[in-house]
N, C-alpha and C. Protein backbone atom coordinates (compact mmCIF):
# COMPACT_ATOMS: atom_id res chain seq x y z
N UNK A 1 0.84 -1.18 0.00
CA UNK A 1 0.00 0.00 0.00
C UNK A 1 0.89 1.25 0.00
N UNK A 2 0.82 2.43 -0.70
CA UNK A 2 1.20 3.41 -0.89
C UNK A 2 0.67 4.19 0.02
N UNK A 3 1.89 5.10 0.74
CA UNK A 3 1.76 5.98 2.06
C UNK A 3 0.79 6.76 1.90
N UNK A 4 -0.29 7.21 2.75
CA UNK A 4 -0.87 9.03 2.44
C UNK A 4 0.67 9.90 2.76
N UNK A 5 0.51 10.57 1.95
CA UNK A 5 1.33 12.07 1.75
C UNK A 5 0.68 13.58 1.86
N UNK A 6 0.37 13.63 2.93
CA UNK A 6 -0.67 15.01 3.47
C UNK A 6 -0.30 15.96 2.45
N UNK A 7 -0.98 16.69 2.10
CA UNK A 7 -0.80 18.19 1.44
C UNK A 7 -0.39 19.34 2.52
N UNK A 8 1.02 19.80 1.99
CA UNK A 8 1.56 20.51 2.85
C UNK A 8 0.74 21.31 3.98
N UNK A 9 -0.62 22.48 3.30
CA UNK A 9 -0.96 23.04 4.58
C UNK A 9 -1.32 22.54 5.56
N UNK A 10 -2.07 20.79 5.01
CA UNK A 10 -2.84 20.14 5.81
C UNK A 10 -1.38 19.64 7.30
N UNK A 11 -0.23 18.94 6.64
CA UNK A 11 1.29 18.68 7.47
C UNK A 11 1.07 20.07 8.58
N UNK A 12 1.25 20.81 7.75
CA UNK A 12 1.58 22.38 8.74
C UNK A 12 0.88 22.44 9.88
N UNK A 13 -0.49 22.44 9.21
CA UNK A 13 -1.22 22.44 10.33
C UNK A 13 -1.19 21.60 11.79
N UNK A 14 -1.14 20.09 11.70
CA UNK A 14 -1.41 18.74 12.24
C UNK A 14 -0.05 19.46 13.08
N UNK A 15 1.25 19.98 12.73
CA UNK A 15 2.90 20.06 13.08
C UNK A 15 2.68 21.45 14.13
N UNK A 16 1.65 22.52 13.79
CA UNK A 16 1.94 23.62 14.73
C UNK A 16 0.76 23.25 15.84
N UNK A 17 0.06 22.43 15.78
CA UNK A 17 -1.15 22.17 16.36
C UNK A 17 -0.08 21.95 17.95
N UNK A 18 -0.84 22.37 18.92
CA UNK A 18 0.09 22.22 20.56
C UNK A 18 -1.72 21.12 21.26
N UNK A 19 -0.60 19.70 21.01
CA UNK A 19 -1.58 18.63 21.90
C UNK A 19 -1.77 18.65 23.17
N UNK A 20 -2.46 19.27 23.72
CA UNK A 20 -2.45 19.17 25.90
C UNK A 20 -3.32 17.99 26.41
N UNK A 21 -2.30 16.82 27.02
CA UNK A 21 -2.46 16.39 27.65
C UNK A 21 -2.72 16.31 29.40
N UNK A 22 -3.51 16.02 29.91
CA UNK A 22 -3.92 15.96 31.15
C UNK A 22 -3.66 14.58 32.46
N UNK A 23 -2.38 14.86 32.48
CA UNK A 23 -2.32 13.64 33.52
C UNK A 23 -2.56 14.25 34.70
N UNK A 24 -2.49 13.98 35.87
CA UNK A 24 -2.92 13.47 37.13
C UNK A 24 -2.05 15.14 38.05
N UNK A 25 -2.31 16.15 38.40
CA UNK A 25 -1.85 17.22 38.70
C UNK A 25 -1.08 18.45 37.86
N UNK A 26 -1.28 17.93 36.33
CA UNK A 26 -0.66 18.59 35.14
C UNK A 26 -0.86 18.55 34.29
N UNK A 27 -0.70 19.59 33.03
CA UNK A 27 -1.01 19.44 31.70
C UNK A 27 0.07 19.58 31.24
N UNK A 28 0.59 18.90 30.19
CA UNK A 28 1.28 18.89 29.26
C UNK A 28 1.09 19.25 28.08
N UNK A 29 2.28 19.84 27.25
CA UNK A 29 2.05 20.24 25.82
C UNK A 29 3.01 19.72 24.96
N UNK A 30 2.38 18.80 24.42
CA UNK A 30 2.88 17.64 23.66
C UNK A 30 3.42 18.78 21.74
N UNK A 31 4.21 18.36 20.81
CA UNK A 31 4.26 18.89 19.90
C UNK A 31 4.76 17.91 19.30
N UNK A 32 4.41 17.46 17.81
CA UNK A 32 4.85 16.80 16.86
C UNK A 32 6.38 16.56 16.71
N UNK A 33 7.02 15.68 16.55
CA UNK A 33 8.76 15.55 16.37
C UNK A 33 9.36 15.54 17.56
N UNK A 34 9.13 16.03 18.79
CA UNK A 34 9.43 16.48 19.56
C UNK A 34 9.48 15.23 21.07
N UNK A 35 10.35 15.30 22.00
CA UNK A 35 9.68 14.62 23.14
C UNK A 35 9.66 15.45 24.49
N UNK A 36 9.13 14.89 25.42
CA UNK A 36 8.48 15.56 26.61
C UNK A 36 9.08 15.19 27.58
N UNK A 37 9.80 15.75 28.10
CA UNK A 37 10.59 15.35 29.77
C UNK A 37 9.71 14.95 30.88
N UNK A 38 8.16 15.79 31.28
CA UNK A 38 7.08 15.27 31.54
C UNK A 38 6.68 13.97 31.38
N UNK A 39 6.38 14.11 30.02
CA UNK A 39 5.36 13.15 29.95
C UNK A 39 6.17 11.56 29.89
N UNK A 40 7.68 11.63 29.85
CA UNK A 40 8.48 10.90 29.59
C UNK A 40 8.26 10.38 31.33
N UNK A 41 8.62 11.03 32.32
CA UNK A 41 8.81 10.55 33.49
C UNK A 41 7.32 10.25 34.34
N UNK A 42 5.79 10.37 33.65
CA UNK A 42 4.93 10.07 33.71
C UNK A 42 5.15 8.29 33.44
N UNK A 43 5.34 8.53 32.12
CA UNK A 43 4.88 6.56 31.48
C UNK A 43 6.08 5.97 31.95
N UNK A 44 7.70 6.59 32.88
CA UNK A 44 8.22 5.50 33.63
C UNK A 44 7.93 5.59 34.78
N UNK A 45 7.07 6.13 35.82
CA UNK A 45 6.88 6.27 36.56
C UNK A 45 5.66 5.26 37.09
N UNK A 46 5.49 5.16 38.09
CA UNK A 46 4.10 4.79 39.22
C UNK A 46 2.82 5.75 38.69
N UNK A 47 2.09 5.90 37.54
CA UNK A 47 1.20 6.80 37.35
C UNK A 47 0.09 6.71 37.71
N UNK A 48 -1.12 7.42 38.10
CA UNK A 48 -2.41 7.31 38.67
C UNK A 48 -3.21 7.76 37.48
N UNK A 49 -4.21 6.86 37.45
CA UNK A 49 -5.60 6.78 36.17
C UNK A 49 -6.85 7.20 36.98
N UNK A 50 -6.98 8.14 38.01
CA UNK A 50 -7.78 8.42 38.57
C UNK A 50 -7.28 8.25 40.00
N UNK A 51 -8.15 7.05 40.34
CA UNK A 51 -7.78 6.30 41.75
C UNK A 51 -6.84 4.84 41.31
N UNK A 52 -6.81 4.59 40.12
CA UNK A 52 -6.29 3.41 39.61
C UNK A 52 -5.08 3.22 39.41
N UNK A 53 -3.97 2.80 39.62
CA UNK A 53 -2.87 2.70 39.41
C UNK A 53 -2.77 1.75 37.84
N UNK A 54 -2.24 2.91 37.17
CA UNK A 54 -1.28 2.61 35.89
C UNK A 54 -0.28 1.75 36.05
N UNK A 55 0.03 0.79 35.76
CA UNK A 55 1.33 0.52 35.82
C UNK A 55 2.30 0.93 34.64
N UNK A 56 3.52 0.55 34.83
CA UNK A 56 4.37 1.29 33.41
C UNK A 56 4.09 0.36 32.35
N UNK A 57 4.14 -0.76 32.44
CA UNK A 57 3.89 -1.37 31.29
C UNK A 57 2.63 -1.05 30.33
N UNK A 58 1.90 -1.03 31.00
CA UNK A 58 0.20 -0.53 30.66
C UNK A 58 0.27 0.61 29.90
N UNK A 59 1.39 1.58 29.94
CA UNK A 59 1.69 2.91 29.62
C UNK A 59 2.99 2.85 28.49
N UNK A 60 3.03 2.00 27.61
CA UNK A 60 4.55 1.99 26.98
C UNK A 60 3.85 2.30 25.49
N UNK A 61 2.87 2.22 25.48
CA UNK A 61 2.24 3.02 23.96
C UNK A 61 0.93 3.86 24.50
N UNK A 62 1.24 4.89 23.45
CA UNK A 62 0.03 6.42 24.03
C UNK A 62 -0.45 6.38 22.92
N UNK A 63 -1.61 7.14 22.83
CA UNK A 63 -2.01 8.27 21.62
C UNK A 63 -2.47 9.58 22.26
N UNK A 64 -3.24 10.18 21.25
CA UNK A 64 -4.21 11.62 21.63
C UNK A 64 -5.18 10.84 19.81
N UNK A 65 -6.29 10.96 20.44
CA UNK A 65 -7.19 10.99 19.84
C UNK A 65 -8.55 12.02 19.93
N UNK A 66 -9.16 12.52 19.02
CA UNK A 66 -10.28 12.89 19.47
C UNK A 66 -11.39 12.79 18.65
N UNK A 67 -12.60 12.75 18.77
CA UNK A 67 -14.19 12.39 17.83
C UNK A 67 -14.44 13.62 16.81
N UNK A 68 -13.94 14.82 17.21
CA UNK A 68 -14.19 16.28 16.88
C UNK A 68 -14.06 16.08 15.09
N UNK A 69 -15.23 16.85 14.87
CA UNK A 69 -15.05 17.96 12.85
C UNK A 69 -13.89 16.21 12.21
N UNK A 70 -14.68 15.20 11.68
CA UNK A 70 -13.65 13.95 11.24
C UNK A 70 -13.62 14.76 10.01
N UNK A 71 -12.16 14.67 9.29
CA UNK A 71 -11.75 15.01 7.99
C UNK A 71 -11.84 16.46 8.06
N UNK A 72 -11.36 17.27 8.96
CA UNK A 72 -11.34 18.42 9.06
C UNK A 72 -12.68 19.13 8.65
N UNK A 73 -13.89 18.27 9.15
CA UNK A 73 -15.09 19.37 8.21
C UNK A 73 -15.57 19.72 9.88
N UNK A 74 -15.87 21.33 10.14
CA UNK A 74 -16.25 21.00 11.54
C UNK A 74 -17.70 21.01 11.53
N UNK A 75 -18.22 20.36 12.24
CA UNK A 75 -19.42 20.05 13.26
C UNK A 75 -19.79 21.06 14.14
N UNK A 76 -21.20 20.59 14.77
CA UNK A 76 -21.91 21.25 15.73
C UNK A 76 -21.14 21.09 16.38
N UNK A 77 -21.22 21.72 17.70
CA UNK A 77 -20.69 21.27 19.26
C UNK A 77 -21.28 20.14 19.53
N UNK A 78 -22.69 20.09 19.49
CA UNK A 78 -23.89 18.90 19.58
C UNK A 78 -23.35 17.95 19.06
N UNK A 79 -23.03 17.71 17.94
CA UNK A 79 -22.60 16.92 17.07
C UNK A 79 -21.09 16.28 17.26
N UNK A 80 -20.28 17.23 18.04
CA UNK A 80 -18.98 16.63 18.88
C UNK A 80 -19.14 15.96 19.84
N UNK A 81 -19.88 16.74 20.80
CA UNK A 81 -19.76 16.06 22.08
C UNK A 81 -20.40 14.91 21.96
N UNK A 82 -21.48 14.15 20.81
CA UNK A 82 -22.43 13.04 20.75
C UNK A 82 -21.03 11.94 20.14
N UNK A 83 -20.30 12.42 19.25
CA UNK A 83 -18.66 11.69 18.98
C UNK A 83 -18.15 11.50 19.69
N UNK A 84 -17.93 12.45 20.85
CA UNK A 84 -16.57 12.17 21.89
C UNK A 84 -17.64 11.07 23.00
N UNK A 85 -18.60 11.81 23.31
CA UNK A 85 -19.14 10.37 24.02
C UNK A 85 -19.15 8.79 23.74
N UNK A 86 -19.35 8.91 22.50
CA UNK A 86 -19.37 7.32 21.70
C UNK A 86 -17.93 6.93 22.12
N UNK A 87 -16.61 7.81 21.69
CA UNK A 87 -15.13 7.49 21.26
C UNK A 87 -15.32 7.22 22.75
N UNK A 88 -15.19 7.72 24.13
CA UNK A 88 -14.96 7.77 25.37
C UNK A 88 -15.65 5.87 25.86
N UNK A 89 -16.77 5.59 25.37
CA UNK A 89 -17.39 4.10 25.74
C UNK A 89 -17.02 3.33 25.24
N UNK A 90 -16.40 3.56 23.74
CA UNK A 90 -15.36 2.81 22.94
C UNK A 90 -13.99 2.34 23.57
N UNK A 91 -13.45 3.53 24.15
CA UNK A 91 -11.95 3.28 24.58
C UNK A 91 -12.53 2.39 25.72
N UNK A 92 -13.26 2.66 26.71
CA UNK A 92 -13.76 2.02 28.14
C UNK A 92 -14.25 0.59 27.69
N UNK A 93 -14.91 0.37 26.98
CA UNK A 93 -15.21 -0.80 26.48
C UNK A 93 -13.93 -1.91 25.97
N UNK A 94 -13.12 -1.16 25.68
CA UNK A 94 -11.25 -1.96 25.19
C UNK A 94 -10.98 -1.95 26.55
N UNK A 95 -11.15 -1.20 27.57
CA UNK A 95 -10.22 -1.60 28.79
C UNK A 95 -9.31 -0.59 28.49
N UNK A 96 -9.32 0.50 27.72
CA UNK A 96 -7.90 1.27 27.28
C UNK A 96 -8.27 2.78 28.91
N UNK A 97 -6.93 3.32 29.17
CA UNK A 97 -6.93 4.05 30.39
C UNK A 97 -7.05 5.53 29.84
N UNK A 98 -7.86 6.28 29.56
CA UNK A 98 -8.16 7.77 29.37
C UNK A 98 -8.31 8.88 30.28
N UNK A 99 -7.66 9.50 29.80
CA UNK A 99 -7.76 10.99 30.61
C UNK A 99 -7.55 12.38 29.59
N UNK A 100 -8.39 13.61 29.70
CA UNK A 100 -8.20 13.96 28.78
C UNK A 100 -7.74 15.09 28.27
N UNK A 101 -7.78 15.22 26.80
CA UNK A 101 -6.61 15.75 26.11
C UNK A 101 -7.30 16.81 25.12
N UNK A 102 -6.79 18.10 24.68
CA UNK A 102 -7.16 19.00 23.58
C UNK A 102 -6.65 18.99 22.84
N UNK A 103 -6.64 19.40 21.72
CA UNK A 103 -5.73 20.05 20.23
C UNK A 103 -6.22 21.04 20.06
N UNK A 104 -5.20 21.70 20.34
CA UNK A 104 -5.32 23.83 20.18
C UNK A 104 -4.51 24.12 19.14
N UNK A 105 -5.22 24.90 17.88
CA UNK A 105 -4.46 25.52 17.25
C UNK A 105 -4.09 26.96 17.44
N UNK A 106 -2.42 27.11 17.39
CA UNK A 106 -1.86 28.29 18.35
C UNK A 106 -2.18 29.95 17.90
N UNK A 107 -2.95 29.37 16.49
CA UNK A 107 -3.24 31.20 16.01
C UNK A 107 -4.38 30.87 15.94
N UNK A 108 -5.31 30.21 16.39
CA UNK A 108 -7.14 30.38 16.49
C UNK A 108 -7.38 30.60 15.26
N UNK A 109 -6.96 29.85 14.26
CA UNK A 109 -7.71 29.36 13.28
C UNK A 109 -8.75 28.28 12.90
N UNK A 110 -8.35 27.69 13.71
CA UNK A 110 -9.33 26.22 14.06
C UNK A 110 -9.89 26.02 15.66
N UNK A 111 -11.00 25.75 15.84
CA UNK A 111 -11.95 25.38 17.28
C UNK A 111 -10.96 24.41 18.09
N UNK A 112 -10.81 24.36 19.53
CA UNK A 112 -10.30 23.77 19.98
C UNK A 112 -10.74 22.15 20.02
N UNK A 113 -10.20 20.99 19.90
CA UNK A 113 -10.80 19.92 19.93
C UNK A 113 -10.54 18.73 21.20
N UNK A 114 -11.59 18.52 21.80
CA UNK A 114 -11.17 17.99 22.95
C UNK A 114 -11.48 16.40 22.50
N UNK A 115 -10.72 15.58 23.31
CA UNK A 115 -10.40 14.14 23.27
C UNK A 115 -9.61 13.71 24.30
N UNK A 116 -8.58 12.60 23.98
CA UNK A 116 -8.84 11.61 24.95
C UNK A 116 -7.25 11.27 24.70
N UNK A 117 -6.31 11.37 26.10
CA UNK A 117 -4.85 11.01 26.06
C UNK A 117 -4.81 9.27 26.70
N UNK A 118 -4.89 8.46 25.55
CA UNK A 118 -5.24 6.86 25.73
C UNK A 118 -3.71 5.70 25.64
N UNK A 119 -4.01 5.35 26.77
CA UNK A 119 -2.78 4.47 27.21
C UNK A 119 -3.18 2.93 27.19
N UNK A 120 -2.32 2.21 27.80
CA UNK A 120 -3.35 0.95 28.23
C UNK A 120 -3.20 0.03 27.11
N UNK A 121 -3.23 -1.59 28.14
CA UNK A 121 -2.75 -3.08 26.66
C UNK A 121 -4.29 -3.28 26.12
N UNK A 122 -4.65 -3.16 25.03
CA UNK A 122 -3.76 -3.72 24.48
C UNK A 122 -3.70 -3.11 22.77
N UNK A 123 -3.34 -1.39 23.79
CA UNK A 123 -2.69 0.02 22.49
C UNK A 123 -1.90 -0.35 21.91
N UNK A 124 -1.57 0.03 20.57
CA UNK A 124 -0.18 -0.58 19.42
C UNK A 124 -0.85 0.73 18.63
N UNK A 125 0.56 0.83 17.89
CA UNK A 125 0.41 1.67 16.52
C UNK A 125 -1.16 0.94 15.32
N UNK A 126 -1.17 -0.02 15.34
CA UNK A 126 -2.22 -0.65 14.71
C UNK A 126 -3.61 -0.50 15.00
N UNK A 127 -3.71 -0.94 16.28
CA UNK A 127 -4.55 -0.28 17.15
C UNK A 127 -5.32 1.38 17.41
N UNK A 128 -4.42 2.14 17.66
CA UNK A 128 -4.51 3.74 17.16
C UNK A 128 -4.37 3.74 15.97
N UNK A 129 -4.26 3.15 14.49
CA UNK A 129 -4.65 3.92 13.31
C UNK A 129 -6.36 3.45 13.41
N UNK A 130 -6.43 2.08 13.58
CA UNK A 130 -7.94 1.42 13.37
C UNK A 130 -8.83 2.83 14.35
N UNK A 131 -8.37 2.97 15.38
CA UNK A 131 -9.57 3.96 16.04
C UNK A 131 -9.56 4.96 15.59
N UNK A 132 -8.45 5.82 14.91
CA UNK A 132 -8.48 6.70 14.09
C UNK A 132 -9.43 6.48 12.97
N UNK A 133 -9.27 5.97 12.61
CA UNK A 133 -9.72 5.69 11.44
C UNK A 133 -11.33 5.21 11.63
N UNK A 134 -11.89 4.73 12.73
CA UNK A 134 -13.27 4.38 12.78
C UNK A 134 -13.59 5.65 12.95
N UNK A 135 -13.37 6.66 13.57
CA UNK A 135 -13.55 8.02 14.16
C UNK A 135 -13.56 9.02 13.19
N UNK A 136 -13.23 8.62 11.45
CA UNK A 136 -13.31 9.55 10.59
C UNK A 136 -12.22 10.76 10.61
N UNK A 137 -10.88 10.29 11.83
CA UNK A 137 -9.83 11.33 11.73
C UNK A 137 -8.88 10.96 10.70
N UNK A 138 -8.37 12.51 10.12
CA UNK A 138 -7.26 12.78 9.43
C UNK A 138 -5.66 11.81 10.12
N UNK A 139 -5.52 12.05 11.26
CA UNK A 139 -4.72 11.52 11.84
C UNK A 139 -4.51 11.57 13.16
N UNK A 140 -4.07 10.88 14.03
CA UNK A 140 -4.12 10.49 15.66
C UNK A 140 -2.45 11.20 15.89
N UNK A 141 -2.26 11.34 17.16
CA UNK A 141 -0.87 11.40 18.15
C UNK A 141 -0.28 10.38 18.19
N UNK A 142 0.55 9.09 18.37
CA UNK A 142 1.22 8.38 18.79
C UNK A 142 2.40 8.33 19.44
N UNK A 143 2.67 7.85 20.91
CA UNK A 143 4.03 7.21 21.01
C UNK A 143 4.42 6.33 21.82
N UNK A 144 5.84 6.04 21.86
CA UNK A 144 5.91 4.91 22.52
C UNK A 144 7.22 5.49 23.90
N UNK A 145 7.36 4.67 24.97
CA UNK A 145 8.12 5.58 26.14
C UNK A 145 9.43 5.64 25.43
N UNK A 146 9.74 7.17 25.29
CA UNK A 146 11.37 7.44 24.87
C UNK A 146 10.87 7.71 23.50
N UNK A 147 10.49 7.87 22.57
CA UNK A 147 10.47 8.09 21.27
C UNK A 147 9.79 9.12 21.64
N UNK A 148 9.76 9.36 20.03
CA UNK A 148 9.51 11.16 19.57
C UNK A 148 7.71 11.21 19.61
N UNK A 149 7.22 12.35 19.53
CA UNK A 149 5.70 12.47 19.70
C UNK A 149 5.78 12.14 18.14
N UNK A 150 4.65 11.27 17.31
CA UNK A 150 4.68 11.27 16.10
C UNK A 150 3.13 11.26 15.70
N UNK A 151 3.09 11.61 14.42
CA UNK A 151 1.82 12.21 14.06
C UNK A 151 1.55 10.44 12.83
N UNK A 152 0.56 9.85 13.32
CA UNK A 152 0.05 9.00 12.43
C UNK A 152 -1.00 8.73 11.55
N UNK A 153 -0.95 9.27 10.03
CA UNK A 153 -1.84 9.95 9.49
C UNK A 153 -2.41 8.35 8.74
N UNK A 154 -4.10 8.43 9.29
CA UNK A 154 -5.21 7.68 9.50
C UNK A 154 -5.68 7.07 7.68
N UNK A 155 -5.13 8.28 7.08
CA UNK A 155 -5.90 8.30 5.48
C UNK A 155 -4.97 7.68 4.91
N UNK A 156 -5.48 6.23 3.64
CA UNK A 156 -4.90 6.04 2.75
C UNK A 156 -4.82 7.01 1.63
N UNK A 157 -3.71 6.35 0.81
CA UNK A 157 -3.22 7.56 -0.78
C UNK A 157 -4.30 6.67 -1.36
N UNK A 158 -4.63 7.68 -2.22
CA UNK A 158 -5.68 7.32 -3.42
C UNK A 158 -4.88 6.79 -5.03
């Protein structure tokens, strides 16, 4: 299968987009290419899923996902929050560990989109494209502990 190859503004965009994640006394601001000293000593750490203890293993693949405007067309609010509810019983229904997460674009060109910073076995890169991809997104967050934040774009090339 032949890669999708985003169209540059669409890259640009997905690359300046600042992902905030919400763990357990902090938010983080995740950025494409990039890694997080945070969020790094979160997934080796003893982390808390509420009242639940994370363990690290449980935590060695992430995403950021969210239900919001699929294929960049945006939606009602109505019409989000009825997505993010579904995506939220979806992940709970896998057993996957959520807490949650925005995508802010930094010059307010685009609505903020709220979703879901998803950890938990039995997450894989495979795994986060399929939910991407049931969810009608352009592309999901991915990573794994110690690697770079990477952007995994959901759409096949035509």
């Amino acid at each position: 299968m032949t890669p999708f190859v985003p169209p540059p503004a669409l890259l640009q965009a997905y690359e300046a987009t600042v992902y905030r994640v919400h763990i357990p006394g902090e938010a983080l601001d995740l950025r494409v290419g990039a890694r997080h000293a945070g969020l790094a000593a979160w997934l080796g750490g003893a982390g808390k899923h509420g009242e639940e203890t994370v363990e690290e293993a449980e935590r060695a693949c992430w995403m950021v996902i969210t239900a919001d405007n699929p294929g960049s067309r945006l939606l009602s609010p109505t019409e989000n929050e009825a997505r993010r509810e579904y995506l939220g019983q979806h992940l709970a229904a896998l057993d996957l560990h959520c807490l949650a997460a925005e995508n802010l674009a930094p010059a307010g060109d685009w609505p903020t989109e709220r979703g879901f910073f998803v950890t938990g076995r039995p997450l894989d890169r495979s795994l986060a494209l399929a939910l991407g991809r049931q969810m009608g997104q352009n592309a999901v967050l991915f990573g794994e502990a110690g690697s770079l934040v990477e952007l995994l774009w959901c759409l096949e090339a035509s």
